[in-house]
Protein backbone atom coordinates (compact mmCIF):
# COMPACT_ATOMS: atom_id res chain seq x y z
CA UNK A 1 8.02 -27.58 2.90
CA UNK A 2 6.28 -24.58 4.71
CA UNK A 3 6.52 -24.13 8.58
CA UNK A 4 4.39 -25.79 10.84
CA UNK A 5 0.66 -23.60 11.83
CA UNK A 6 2.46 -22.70 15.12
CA UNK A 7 5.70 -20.98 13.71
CA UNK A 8 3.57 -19.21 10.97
CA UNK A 9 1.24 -17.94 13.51
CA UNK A 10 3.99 -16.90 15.64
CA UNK A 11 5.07 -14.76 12.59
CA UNK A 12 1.99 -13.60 11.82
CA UNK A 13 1.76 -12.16 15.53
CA UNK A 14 5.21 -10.53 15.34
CA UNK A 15 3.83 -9.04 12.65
CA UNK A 16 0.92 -7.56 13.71
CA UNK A 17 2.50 -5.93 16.76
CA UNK A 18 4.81 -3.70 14.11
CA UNK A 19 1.06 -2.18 13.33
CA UNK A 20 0.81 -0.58 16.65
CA UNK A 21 3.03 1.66 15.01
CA UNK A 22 2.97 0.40 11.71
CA UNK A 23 6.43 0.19 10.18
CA UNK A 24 5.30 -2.58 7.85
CA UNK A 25 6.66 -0.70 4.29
CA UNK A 26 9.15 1.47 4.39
CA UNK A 27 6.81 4.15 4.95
CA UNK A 28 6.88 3.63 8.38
CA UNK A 29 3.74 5.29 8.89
CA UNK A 30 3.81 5.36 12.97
CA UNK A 31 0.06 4.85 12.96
CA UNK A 32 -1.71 2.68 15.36
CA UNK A 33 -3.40 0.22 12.51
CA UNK A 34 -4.39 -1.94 15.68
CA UNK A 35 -6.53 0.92 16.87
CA UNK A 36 -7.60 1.18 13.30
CA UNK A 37 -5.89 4.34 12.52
CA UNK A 38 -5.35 4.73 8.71
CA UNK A 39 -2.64 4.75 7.42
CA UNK A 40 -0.60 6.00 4.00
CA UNK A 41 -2.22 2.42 2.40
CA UNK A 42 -5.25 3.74 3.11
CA UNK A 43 -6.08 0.52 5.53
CA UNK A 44 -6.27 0.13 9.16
CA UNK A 45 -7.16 -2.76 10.78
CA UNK A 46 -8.50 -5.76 8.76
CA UNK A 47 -8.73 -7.94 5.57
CA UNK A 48 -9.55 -5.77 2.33
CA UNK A 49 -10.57 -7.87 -0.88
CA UNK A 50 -11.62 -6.31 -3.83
CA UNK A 51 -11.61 -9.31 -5.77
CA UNK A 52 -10.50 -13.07 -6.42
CA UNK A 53 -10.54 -15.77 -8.86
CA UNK A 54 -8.70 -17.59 -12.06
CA UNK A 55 -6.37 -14.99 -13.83
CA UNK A 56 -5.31 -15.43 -16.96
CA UNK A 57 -3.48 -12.35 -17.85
CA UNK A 58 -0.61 -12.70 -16.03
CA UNK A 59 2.87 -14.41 -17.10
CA UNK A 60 2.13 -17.85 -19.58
CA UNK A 61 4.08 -19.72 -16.66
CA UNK A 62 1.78 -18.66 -13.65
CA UNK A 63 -1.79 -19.26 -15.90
CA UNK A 64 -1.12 -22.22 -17.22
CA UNK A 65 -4.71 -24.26 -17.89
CA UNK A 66 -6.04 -22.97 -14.47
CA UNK A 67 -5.00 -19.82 -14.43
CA UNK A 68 -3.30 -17.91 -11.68
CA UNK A 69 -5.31 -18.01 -8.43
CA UNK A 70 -5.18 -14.15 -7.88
CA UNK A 71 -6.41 -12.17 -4.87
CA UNK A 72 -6.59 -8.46 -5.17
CA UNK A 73 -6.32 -6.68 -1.86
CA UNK A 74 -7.25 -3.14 -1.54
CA UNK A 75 -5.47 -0.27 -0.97
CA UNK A 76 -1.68 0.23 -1.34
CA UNK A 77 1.79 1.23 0.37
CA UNK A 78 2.69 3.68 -2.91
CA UNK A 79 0.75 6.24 -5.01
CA UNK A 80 1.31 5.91 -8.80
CA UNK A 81 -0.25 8.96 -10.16
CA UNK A 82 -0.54 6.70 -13.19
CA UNK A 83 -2.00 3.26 -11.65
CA UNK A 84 -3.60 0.94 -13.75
CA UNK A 85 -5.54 -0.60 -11.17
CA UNK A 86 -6.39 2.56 -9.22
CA UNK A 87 -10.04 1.86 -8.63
CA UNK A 88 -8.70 -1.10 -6.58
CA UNK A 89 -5.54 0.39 -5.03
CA UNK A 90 -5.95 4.46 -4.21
CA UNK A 91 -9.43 3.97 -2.39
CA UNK A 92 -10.68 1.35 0.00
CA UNK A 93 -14.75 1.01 -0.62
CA UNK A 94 -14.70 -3.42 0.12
CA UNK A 95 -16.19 -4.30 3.40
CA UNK A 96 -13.88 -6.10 5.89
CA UNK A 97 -13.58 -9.90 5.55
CA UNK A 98 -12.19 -12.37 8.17
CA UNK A 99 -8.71 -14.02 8.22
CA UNK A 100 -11.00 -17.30 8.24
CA UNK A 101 -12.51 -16.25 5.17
CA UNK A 102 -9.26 -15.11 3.57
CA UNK A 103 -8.01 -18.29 4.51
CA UNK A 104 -10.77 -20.23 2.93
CA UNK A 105 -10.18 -17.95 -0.23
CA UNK A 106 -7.11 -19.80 -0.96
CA UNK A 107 -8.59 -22.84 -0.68
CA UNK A 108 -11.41 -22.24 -2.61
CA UNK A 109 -8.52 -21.07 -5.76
CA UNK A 110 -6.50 -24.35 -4.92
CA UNK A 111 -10.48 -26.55 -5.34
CA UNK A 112 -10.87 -24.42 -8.65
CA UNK A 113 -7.28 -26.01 -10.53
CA UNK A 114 -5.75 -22.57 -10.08
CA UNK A 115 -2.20 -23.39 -10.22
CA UNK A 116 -1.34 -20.61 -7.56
CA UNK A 117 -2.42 -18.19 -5.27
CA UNK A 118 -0.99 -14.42 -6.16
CA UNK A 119 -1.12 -12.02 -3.86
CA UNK A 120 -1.75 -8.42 -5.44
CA UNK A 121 -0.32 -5.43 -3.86
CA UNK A 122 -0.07 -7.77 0.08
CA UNK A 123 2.63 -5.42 1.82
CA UNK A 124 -0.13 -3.17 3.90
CA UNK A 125 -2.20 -6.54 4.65
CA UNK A 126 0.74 -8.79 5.23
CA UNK A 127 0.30 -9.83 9.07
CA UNK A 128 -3.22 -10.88 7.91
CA UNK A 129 -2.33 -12.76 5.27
CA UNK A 130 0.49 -14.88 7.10
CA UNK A 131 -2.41 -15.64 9.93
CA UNK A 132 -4.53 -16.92 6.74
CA UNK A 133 -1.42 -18.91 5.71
CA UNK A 134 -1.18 -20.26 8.50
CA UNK A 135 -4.74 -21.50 8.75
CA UNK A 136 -5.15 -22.51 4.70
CA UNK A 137 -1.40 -24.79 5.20
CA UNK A 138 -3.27 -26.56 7.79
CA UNK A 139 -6.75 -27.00 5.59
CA UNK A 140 -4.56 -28.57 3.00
CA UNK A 141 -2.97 -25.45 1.08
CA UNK A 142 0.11 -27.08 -1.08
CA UNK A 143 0.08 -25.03 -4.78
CA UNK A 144 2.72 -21.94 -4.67
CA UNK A 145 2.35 -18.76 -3.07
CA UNK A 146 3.10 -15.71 -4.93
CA UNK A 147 4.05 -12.70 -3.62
CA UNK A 148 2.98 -9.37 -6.44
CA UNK A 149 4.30 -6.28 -5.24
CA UNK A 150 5.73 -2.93 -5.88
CA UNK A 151 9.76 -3.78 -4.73
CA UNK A 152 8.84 -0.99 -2.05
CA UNK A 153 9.46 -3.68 0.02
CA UNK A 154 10.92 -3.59 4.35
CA UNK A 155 13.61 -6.39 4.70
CA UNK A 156 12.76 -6.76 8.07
CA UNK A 157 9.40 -7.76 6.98
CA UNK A 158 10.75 -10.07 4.10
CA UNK A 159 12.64 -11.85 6.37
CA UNK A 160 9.38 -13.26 7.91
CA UNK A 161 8.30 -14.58 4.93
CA UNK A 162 10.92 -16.94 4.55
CA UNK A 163 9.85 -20.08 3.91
CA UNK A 164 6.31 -18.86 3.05
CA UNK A 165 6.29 -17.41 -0.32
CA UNK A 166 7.23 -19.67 -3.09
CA UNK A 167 7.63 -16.85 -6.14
CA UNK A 168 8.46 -13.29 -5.83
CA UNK A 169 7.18 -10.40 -8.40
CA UNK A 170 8.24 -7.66 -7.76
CA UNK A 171 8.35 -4.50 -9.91
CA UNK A 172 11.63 -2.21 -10.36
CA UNK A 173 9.95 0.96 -11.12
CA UNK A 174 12.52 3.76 -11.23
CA UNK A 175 16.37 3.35 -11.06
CA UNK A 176 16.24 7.33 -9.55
CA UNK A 177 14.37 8.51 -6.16
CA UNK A 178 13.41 11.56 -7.20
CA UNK A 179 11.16 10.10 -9.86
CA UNK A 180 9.60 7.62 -7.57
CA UNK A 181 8.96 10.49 -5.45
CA UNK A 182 7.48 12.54 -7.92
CA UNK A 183 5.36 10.29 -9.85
CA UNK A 184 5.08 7.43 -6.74
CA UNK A 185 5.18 9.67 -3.95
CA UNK A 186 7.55 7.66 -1.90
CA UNK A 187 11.17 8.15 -0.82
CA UNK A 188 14.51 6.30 -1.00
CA UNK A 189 12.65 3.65 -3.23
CA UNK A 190 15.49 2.11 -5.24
CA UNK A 191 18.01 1.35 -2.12
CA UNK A 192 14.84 -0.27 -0.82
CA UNK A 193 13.77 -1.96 -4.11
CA UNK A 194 17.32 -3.04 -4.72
CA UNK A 195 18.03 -4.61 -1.28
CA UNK A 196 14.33 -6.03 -1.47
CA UNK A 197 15.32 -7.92 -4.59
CA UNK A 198 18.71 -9.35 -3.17
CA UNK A 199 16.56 -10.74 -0.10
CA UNK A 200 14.33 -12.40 -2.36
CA UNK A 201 16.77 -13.62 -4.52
CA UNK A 202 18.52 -15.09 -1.28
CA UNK A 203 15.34 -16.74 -0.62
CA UNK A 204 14.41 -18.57 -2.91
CA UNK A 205 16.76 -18.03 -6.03
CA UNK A 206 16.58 -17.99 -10.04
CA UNK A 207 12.91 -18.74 -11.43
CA UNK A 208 12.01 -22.50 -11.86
CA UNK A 209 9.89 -23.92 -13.68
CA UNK A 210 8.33 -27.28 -14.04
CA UNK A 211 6.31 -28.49 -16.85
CA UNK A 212 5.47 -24.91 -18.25
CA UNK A 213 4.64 -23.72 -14.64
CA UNK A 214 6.90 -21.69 -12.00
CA UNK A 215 7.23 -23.32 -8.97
CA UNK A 216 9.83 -21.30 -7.21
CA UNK A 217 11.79 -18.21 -7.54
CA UNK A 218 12.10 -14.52 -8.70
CA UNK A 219 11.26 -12.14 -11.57
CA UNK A 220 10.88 -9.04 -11.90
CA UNK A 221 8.07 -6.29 -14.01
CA UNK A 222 9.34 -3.08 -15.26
CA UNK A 223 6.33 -1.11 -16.85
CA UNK A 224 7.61 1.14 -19.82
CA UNK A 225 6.65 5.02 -18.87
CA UNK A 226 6.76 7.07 -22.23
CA UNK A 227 9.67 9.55 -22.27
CA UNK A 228 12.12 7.01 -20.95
CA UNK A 229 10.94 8.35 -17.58
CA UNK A 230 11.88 5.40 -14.67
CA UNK A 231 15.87 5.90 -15.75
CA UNK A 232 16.41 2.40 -16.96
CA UNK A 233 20.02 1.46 -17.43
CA UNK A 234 20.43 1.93 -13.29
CA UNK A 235 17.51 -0.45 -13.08
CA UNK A 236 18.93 -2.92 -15.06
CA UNK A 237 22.40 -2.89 -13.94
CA UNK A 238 21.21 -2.96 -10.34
CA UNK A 239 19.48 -6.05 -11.61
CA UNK A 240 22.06 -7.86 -13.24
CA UNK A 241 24.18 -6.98 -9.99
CA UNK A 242 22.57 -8.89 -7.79
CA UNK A 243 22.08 -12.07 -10.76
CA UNK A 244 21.92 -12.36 -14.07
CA UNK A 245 19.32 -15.12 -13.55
CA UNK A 246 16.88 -13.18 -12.42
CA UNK A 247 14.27 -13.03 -15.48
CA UNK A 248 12.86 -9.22 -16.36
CA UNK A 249 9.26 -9.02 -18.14
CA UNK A 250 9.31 -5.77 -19.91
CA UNK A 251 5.58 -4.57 -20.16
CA UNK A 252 4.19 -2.48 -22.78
CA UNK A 253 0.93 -1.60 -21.80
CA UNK A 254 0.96 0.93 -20.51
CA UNK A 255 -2.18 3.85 -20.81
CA UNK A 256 -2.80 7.39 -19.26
CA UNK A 257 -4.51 6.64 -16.05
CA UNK A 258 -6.03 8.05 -12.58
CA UNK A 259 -4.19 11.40 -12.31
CA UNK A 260 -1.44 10.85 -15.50
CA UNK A 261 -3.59 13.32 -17.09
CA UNK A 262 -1.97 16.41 -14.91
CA UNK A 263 1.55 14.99 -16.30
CA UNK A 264 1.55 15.85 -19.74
CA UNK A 265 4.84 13.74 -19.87
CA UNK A 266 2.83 10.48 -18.63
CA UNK A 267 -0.62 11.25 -20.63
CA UNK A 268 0.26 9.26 -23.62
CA UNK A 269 0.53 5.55 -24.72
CA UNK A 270 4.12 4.60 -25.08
CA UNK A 271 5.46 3.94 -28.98
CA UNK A 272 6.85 1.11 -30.09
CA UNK A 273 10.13 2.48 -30.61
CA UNK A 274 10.57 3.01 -27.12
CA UNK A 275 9.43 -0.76 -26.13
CA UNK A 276 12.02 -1.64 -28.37
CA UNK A 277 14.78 0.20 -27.07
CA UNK A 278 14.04 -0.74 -23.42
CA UNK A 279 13.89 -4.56 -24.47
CA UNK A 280 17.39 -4.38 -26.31
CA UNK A 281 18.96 -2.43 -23.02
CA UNK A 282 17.82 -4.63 -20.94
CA UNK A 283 19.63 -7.97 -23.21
CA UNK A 284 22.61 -5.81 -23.27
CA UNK A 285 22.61 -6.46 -19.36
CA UNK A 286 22.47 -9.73 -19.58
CA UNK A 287 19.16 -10.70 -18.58
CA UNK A 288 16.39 -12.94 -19.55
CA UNK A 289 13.51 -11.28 -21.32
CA UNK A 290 9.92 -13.15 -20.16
CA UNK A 291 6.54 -12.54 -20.97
């Protein structure tokens, strides 16, 4: 059972005062987002939609019938010269919508048999979204809350969402920095990926699911670069360190995107010989293969 309105306001508010100088990410920006200063998410103050409704591209057990009740939020903490959804992540063009209205959102997916609400790329919008928890628990919110991110994740700010997000997705990107930094432009990213994961993990454990649906839990997305560029075998033994439980969808679609062009290393589709061999290493770990 979620918190009561009062204790997820309260986090919501905590929150928000970290954007005065926003350390939200691990980023840690410094800028004043209450003043509306932008920062490297390419947000200031506010709620940014692009887009919501029934999803039915994402994992079987998250669609279901329904579909997945996904909410795409512009703008993003990382910069993936590669991004499949860079139209929605590397530019903010949406006008600014209400918490009320964000709230109402999620009710609207819950009315329309969407068996979740996913939250797409939350970690810049996060105090807003909490306040819009807050408000949609009270309205009646009950399906799971899922939390879709990049792993480029502050534990400080995890450990606010305790209690409020019901399934964790993050990605594992790169099992080396100076990749992530190169092709993601951010710093230190697997220590922070890796202790993200554990805290998730702690939180709400191995992935459950009920009657062909996921109701609790974690898994994570590893997209498969061409060149075996994201150095896999430290991403999935970092995995399988923390649990073997933890359930890996390896994804293979992967296209030349936004600025992958300038790489010629990334402006290719990946082969199917390289799928393959990323599947098998990952089994050889131990884990669970989903799709």
């Amino acid at each position: 059972m979620r918190p009561i309105y009062e204790k997820i306001k309260r986090r919501a508010d905590i929150l928000k005062r970290r954007m005065k100088k926003c350390n939200l990410c691990p980023r840690k920006c410094g800028v004043n987002r209450l003043n509306n200063e932008i920062g490297a998410c390419k947000t200031g103050y506010g709620v940014f939609v692009s887009s919501y409704g029934p999803h039915f591209g994402e994992e079987s057990f998250l669609v279901g019938k329904g579909g997945s009740g996904t909410i795409f939020f512009s703008g993003c903490n990382i910069t993936c010269v590669y991004c499949q959804n860079w139209q929605i992540s590397q530019s903010v063009k949406e006008k600014k919508i209400s918490v009320e209205k964000l709230a109402n959102i999620m009710i609207e997916l819950q009315k329309m048999n969407c068996h979740n609400v996913n939250l797409v790329s939350p970690t810049h919008q996060i105090a807003f979204i909490v306040e819009a928890v807050s408000i949609a628990v009270e309205k009646g919110l009950k399906i799971p809350i899922v939390y879709n991110c990049s792993g480029y994740e502050s534990l400080y700010t995890l450990e606010l969402l305790e209690g409020l997000i019901d399934i964790y997705m993050p990605d594992f990107k790169y099992g080396e920095d100076s990749i992530a930094l190169k092709y993601s432009g951010i710093k230190n990213y697997v220590a922070h990926t890796f202790s993200a994961l554990k805290e998730m993990h702690r939180q709400v454990g191995a992935l459950k699911i009920e009657n062909n649906l996921a109701v609790r839990g974690v898994f994570v997305r590893h997209l498969v670069l061409p060149e075996r560029l994201t150095a896999l075998e430290k991403i999935f033994q970092l995995i399988s360190s923390i649990s073997r439980d933890i359930p890996v969808n390896i994804m293979s679609q992967y296209y030349p995107a936004y600025k992958a062009h300038h790489y010629p290393e990334l402006s290719r589709k990946i082969h199917v010989e390289e799928y393959n061999e990323v599947f098998q290493m990952a089994k050889d770990f131990g884990l669970k293969i989903i799709a």
